[in-house]
PDB file of N, CA and C in Angstrom:
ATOM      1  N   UNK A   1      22.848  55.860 -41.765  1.00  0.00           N
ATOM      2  CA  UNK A   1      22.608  57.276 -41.546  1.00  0.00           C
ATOM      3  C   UNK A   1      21.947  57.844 -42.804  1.00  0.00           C
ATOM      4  N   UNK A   2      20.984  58.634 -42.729  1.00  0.00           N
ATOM      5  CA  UNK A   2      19.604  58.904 -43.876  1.00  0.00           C
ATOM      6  C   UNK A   2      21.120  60.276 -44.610  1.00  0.00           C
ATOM      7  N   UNK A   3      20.556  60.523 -45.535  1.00  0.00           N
ATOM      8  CA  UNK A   3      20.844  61.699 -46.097  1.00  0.00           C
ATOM      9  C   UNK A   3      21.304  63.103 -45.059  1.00  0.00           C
ATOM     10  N   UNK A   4      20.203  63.477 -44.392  1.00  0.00           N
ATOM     11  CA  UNK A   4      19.885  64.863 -43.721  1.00  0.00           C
ATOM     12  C   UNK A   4      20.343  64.607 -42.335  1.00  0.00           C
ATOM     13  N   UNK A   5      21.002  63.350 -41.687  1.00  0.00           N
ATOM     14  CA  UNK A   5      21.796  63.240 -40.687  1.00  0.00           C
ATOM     15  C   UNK A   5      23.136  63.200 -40.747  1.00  0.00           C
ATOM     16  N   UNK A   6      23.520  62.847 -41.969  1.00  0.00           N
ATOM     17  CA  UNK A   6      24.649  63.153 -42.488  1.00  0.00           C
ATOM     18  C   UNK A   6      24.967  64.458 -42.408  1.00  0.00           C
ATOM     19  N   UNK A   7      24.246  65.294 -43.554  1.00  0.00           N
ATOM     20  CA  UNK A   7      24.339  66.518 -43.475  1.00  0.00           C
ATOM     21  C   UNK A   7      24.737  67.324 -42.595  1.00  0.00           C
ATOM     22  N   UNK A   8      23.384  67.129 -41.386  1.00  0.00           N
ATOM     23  CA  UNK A   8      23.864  67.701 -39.608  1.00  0.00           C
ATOM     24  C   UNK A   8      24.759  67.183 -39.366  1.00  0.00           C
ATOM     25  N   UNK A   9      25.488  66.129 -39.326  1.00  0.00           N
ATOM     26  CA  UNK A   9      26.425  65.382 -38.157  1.00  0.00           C
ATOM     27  C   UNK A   9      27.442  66.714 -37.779  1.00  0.00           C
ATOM     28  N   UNK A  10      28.268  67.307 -38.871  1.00  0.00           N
ATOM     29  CA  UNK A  10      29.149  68.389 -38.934  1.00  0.00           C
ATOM     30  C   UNK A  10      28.337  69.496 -37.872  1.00  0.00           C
ATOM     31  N   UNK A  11      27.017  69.989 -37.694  1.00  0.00           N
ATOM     32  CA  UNK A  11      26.615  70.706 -37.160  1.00  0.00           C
ATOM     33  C   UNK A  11      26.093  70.208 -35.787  1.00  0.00           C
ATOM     34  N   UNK A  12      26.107  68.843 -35.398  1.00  0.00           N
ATOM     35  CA  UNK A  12      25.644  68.166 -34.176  1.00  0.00           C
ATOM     36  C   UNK A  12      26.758  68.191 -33.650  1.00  0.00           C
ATOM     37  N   UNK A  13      27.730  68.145 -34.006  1.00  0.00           N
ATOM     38  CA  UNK A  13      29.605  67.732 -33.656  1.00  0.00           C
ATOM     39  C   UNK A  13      29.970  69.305 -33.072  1.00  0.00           C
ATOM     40  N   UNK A  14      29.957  69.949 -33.770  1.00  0.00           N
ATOM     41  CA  UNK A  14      30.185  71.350 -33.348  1.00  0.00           C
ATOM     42  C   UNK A  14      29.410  72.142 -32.440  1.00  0.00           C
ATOM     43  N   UNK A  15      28.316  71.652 -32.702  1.00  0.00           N
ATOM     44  CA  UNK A  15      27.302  72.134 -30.999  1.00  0.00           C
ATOM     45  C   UNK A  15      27.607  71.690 -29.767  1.00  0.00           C
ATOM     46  N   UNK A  16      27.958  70.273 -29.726  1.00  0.00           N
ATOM     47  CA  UNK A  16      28.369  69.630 -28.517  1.00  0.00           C
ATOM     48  C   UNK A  16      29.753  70.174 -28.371  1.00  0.00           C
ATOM     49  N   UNK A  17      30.581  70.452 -29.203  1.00  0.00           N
ATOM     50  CA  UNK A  17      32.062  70.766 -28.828  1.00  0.00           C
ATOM     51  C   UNK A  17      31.892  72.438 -28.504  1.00  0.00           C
ATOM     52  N   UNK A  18      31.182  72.996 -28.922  1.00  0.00           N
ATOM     53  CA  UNK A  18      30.873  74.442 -28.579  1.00  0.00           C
ATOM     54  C   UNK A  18      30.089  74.258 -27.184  1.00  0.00           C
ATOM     55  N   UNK A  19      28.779  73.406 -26.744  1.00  0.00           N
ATOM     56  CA  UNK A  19      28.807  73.513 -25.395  1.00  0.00           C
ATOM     57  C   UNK A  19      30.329  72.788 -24.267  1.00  0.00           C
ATOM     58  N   UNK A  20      30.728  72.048 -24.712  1.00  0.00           N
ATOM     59  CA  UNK A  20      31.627  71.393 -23.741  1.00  0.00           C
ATOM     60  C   UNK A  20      32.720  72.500 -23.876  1.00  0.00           C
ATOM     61  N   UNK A  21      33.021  73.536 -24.322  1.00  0.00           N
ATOM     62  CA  UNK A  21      34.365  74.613 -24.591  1.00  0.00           C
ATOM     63  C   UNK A  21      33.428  75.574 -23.367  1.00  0.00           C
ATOM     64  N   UNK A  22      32.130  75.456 -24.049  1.00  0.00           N
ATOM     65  CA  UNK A  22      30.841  76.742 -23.086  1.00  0.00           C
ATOM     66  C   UNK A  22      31.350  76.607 -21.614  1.00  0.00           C
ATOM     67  N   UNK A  23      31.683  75.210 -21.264  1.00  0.00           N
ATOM     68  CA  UNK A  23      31.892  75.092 -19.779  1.00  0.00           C
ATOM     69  C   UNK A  23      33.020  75.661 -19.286  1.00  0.00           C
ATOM     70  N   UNK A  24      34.160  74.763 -20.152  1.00  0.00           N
ATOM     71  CA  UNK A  24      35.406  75.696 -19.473  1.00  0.00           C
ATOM     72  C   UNK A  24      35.804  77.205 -19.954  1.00  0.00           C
ATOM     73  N   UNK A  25      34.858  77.819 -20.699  1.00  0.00           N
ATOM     74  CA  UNK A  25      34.807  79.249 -20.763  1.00  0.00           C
ATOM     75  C   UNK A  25      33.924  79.981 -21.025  1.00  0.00           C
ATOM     76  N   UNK A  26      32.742  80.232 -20.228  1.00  0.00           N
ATOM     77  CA  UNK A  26      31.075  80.828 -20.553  1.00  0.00           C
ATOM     78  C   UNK A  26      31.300  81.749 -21.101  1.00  0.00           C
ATOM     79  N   UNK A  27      32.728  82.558 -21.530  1.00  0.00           N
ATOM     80  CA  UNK A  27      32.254  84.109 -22.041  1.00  0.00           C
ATOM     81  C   UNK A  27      32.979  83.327 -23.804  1.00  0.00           C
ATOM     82  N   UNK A  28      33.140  82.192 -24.330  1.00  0.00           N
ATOM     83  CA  UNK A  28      33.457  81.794 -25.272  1.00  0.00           C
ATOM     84  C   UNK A  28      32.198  81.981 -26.312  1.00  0.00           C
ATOM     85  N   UNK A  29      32.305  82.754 -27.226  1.00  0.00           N
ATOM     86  CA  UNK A  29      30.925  82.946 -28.357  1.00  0.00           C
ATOM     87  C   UNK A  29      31.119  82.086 -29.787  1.00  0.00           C
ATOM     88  N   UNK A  30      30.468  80.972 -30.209  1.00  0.00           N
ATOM     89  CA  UNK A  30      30.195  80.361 -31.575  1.00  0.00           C
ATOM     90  C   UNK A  30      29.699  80.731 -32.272  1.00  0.00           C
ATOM     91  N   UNK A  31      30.073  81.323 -33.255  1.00  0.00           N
ATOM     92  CA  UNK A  31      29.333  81.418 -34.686  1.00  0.00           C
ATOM     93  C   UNK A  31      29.633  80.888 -36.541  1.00  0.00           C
ATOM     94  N   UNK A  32      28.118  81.033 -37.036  1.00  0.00           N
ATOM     95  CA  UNK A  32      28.456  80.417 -38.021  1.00  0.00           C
ATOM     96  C   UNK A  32      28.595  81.417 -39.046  1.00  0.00           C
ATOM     97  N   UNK A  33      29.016  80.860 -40.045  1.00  0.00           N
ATOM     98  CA  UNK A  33      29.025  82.184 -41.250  1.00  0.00           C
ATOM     99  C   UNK A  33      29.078  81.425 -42.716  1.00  0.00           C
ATOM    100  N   UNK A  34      29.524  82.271 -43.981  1.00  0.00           N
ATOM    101  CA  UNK A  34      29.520  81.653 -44.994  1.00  0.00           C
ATOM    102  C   UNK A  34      28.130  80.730 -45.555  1.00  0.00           C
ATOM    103  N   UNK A  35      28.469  79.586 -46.247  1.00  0.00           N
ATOM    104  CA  UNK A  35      27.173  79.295 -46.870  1.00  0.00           C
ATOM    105  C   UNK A  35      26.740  77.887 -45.907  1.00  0.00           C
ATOM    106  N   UNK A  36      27.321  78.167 -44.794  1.00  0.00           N
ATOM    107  CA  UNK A  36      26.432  77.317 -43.505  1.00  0.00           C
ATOM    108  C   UNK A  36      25.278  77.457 -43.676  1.00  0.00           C
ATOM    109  N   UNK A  37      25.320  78.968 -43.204  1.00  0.00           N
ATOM    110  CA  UNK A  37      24.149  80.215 -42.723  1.00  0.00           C
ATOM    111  C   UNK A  37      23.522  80.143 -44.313  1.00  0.00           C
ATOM    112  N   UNK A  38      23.836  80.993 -45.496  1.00  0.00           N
ATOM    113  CA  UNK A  38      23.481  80.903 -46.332  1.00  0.00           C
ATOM    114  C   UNK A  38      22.655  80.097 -47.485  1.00  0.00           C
ATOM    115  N   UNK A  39      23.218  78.829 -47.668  1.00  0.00           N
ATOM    116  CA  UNK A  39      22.838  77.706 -48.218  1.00  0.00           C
ATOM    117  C   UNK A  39      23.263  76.376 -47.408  1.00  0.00           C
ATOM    118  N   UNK A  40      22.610  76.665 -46.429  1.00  0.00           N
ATOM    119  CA  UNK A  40      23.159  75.001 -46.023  1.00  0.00           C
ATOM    120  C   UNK A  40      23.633  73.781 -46.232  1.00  0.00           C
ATOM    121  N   UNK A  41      22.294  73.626 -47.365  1.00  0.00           N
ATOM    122  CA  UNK A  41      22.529  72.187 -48.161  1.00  0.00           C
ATOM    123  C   UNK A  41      23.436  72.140 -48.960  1.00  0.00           C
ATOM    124  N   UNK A  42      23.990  73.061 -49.748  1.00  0.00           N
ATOM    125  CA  UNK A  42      25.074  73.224 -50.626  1.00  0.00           C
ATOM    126  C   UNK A  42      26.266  73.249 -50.364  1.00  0.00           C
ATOM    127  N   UNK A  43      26.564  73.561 -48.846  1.00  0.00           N
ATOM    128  CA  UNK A  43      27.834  73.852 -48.337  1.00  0.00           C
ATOM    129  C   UNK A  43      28.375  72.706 -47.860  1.00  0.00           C
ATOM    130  N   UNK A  44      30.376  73.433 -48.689  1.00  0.00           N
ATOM    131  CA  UNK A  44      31.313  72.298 -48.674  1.00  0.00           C
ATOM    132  C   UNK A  44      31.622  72.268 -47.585  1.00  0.00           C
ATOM    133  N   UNK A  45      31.437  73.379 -46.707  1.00  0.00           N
ATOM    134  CA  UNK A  45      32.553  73.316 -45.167  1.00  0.00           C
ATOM    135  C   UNK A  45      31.637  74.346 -44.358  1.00  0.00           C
ATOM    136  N   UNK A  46      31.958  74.388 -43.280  1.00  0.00           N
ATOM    137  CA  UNK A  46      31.325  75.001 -42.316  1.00  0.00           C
ATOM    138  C   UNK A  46      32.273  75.966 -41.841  1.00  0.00           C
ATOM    139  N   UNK A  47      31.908  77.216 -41.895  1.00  0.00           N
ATOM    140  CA  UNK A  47      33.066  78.375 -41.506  1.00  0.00           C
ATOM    141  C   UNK A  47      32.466  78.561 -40.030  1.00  0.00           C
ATOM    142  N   UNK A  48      33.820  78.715 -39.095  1.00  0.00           N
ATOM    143  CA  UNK A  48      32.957  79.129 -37.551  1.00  0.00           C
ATOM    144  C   UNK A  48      33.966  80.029 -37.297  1.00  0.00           C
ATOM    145  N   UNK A  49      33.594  81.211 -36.760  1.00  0.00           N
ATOM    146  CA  UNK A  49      33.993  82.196 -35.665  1.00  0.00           C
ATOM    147  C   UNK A  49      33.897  81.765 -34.272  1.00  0.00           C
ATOM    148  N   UNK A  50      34.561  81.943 -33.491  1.00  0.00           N
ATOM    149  CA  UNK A  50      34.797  81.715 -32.092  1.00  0.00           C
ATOM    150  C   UNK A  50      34.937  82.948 -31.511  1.00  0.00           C
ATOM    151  N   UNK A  51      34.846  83.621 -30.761  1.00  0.00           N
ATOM    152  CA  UNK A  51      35.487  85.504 -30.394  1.00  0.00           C
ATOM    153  C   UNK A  51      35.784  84.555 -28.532  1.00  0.00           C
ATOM    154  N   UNK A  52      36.629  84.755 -28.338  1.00  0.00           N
ATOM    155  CA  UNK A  52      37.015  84.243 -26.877  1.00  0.00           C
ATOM    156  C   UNK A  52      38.358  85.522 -26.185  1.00  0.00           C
ATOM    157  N   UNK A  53      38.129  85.584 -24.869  1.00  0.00           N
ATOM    158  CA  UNK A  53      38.762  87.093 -24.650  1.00  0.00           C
ATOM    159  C   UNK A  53      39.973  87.136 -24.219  1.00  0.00           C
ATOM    160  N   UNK A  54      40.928  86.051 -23.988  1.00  0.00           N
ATOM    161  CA  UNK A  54      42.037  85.912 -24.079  1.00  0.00           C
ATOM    162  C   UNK A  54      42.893  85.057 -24.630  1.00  0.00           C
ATOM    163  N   UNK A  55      44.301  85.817 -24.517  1.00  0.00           N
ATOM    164  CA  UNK A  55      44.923  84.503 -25.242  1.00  0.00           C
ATOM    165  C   UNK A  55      45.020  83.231 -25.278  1.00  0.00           C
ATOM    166  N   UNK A  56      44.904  83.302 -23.530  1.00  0.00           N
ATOM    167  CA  UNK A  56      45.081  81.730 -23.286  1.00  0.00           C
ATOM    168  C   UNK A  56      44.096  80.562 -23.645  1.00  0.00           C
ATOM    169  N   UNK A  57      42.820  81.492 -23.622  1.00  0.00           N
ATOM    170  CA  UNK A  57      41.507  81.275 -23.932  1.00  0.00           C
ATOM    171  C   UNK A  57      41.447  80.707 -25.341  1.00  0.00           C
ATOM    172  N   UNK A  58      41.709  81.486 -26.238  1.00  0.00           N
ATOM    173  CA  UNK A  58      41.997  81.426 -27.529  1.00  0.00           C
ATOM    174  C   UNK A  58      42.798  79.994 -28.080  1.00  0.00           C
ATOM    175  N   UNK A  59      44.050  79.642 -27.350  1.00  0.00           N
ATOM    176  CA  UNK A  59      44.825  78.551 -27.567  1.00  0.00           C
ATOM    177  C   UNK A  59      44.059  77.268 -26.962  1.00  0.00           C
ATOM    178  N   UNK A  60      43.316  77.922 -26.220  1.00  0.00           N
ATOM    179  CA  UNK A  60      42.349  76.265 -25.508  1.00  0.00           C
ATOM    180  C   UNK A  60      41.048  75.994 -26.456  1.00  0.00           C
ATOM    181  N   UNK A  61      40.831  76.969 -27.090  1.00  0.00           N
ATOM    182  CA  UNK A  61      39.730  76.828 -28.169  1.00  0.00           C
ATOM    183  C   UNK A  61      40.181  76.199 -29.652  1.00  0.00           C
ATOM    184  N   UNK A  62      41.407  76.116 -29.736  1.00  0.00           N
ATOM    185  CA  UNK A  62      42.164  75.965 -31.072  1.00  0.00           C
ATOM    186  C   UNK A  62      42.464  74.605 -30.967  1.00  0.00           C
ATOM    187  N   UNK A  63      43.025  74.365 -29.895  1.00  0.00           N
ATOM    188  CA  UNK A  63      43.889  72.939 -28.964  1.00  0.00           C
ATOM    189  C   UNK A  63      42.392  72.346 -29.055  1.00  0.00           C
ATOM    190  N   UNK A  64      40.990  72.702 -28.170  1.00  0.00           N
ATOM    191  CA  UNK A  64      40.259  71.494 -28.226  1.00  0.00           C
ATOM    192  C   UNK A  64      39.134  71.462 -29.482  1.00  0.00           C
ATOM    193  N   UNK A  65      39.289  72.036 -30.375  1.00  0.00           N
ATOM    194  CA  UNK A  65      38.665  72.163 -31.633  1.00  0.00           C
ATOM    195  C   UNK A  65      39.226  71.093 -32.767  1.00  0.00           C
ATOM    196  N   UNK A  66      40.530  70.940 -32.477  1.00  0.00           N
ATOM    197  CA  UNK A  66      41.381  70.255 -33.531  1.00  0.00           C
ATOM    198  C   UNK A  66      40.363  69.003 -33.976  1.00  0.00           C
ATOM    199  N   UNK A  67      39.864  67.846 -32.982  1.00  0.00           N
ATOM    200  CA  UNK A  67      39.410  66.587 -33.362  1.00  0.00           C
ATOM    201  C   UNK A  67      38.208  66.827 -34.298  1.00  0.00           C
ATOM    202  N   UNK A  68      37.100  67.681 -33.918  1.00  0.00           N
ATOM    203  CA  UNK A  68      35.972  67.981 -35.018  1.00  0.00           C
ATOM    204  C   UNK A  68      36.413  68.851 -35.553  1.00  0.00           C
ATOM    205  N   UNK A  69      37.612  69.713 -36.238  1.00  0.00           N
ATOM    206  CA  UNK A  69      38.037  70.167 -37.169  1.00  0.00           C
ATOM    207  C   UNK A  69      38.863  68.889 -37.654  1.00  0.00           C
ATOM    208  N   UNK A  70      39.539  68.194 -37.556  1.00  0.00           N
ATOM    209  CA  UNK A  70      40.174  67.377 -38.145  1.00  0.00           C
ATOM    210  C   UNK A  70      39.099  66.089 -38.398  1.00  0.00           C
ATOM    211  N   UNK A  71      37.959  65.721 -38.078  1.00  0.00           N
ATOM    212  CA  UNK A  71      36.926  64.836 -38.788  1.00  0.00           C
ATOM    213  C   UNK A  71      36.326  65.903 -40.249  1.00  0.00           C
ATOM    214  N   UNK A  72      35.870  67.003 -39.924  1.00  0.00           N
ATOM    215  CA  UNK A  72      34.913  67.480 -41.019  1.00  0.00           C
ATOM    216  C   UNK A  72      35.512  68.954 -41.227  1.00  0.00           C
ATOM    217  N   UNK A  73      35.315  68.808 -42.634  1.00  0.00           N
ATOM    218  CA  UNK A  73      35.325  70.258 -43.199  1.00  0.00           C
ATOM    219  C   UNK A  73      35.223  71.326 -42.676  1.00  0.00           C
ATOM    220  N   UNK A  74      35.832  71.710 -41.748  1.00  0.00           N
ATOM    221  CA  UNK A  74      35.438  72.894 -40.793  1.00  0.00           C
ATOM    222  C   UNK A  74      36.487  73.908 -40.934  1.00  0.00           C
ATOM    223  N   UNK A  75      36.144  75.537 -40.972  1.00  0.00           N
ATOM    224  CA  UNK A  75      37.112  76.324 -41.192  1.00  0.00           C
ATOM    225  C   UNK A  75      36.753  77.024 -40.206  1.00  0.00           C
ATOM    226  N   UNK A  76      37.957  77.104 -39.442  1.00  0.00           N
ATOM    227  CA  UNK A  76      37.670  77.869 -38.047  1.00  0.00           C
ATOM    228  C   UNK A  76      38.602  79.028 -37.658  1.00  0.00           C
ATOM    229  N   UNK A  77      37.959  80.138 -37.323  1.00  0.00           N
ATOM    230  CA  UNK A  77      38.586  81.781 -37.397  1.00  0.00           C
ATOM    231  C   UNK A  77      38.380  82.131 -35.954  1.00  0.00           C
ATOM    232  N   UNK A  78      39.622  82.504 -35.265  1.00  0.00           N
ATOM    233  CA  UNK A  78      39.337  82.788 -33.346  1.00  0.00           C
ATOM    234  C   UNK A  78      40.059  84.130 -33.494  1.00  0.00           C
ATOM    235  N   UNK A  79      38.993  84.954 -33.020  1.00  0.00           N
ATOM    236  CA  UNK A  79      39.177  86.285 -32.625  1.00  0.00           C
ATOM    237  C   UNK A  79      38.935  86.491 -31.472  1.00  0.00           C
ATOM    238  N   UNK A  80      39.696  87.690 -30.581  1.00  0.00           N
ATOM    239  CA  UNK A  80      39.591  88.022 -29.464  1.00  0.00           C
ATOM    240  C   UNK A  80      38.799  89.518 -29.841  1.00  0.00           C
ATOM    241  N   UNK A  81      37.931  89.434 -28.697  1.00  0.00           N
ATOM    242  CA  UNK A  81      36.555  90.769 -29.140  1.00  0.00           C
ATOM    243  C   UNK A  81      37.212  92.166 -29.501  1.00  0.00           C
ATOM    244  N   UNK A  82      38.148  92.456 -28.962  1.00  0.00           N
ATOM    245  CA  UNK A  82      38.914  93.286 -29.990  1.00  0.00           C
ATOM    246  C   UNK A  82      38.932  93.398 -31.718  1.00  0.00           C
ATOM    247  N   UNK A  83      39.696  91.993 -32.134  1.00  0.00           N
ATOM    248  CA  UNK A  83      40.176  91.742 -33.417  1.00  0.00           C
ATOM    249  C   UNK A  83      38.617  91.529 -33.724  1.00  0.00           C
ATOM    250  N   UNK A  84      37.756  91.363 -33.298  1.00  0.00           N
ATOM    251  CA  UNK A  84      36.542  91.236 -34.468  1.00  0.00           C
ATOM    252  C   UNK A  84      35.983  92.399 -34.165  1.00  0.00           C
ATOM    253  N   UNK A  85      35.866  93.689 -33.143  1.00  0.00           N
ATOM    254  CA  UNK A  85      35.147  94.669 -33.399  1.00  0.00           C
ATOM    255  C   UNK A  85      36.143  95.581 -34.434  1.00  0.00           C
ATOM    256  N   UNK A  86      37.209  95.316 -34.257  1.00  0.00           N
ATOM    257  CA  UNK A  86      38.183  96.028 -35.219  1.00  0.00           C
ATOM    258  C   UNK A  86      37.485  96.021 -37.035  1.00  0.00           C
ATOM    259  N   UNK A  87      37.536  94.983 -36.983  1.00  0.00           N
ATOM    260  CA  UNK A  87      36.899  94.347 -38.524  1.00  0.00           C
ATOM    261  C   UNK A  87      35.192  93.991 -38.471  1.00  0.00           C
ATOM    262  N   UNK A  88      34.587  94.168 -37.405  1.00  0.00           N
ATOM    263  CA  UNK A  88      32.901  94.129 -37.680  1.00  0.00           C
ATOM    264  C   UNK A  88      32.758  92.675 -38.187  1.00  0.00           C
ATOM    265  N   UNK A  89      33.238  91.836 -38.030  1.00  0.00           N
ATOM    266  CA  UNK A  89      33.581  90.947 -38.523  1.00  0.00           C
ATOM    267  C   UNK A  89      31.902  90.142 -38.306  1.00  0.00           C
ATOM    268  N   UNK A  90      31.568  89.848 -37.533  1.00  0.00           N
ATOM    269  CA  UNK A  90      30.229  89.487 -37.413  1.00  0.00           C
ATOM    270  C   UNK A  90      29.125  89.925 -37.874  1.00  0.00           C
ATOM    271  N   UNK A  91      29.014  91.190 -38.078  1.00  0.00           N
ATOM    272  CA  UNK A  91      28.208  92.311 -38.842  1.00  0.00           C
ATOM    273  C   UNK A  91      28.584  91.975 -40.289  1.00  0.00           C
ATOM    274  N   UNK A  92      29.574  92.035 -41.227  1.00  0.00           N
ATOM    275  CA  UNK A  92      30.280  91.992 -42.092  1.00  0.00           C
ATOM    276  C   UNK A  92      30.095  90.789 -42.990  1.00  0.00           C
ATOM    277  N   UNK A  93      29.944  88.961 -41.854  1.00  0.00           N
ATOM    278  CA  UNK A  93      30.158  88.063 -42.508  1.00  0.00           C
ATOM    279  C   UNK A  93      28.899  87.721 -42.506  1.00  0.00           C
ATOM    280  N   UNK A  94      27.809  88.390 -41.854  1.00  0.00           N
ATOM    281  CA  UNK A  94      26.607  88.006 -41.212  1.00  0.00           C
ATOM    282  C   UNK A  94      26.193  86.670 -40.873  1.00  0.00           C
ATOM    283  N   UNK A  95      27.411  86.713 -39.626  1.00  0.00           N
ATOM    284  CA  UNK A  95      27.218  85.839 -38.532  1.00  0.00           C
ATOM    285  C   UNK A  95      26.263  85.274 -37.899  1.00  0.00           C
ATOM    286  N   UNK A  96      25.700  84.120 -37.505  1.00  0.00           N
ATOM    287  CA  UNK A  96      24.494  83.663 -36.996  1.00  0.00           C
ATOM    288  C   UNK A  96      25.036  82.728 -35.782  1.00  0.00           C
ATOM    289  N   UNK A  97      24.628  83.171 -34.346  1.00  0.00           N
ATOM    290  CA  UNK A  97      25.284  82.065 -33.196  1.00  0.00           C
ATOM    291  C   UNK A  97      24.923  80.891 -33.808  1.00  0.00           C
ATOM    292  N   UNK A  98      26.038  79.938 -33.334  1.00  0.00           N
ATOM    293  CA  UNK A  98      25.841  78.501 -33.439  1.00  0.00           C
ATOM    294  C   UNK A  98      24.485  78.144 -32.862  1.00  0.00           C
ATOM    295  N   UNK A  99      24.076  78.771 -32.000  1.00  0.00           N
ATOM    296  CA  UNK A  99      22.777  77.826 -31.358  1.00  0.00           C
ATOM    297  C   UNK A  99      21.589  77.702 -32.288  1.00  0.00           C
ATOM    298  N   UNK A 100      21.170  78.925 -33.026  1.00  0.00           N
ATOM    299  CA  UNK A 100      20.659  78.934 -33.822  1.00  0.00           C
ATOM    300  C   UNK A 100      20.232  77.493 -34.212  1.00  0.00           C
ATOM    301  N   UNK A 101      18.428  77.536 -34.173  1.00  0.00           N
ATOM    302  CA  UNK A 101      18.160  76.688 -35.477  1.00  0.00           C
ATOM    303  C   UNK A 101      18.383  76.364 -36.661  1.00  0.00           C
ATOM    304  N   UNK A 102      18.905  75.966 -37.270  1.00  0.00           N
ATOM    305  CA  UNK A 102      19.046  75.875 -38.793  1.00  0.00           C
ATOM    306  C   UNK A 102      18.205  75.223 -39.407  1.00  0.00           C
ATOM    307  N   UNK A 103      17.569  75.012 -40.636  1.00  0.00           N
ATOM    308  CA  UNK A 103      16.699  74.243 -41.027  1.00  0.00           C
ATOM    309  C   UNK A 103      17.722  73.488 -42.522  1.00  0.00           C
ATOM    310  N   UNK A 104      17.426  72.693 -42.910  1.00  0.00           N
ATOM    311  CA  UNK A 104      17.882  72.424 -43.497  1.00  0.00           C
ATOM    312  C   UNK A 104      17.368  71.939 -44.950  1.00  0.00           C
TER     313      UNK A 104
END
């Protein structure tokens, strides 16, 4: 694995686990934040926001997140659209959807 696939793998891992969550909950939103978004190449961990609209919702996002949070550096924050319009939290951390291109 070259350098710059390395790099992505953390961000290839989390796209596929963000579409396969997409299925069992289309109103589930990914985002990135911190120095993902910021400095890519430099960054130790990957911070993600999730905003999903219920609880139960919320515990199925946590429950199937664990395996690519438990391979890579991943710091993961689940708000229900409430708790993040409360705090602007996306506005604030200047959030970028996961789908987003990144360049690297």
């Amino acid at each position: 694995m070259s350098g710059d696939e390395l790099l992505l793998a953390p961000l290839h891992d989390l796209k596929r686990e963000a579409t396969r969550i997409a299925e069992l909950d289309p109103d589930c939103k990914f985002y990135l934040f911190g120095s993902a978004v910021t400095d890519p190449r430099a960054c130790a961990d990957y911070d993600v926001l999730v905003v999903a609209t219920t609880h139960e919702k919320r515990m199925m996002v946590l429950d199937e997140m664990a395996g690519v949070c438990g391979t890579w550096p991943i710091d993961l924050v689940v708000f229900s659209p409430d708790e993040e319009a409360e705090c602007d939290f996306i506005r604030a951390q200047a959030c970028q959807p996961l789908d987003t291109n990144y360049r690297i």
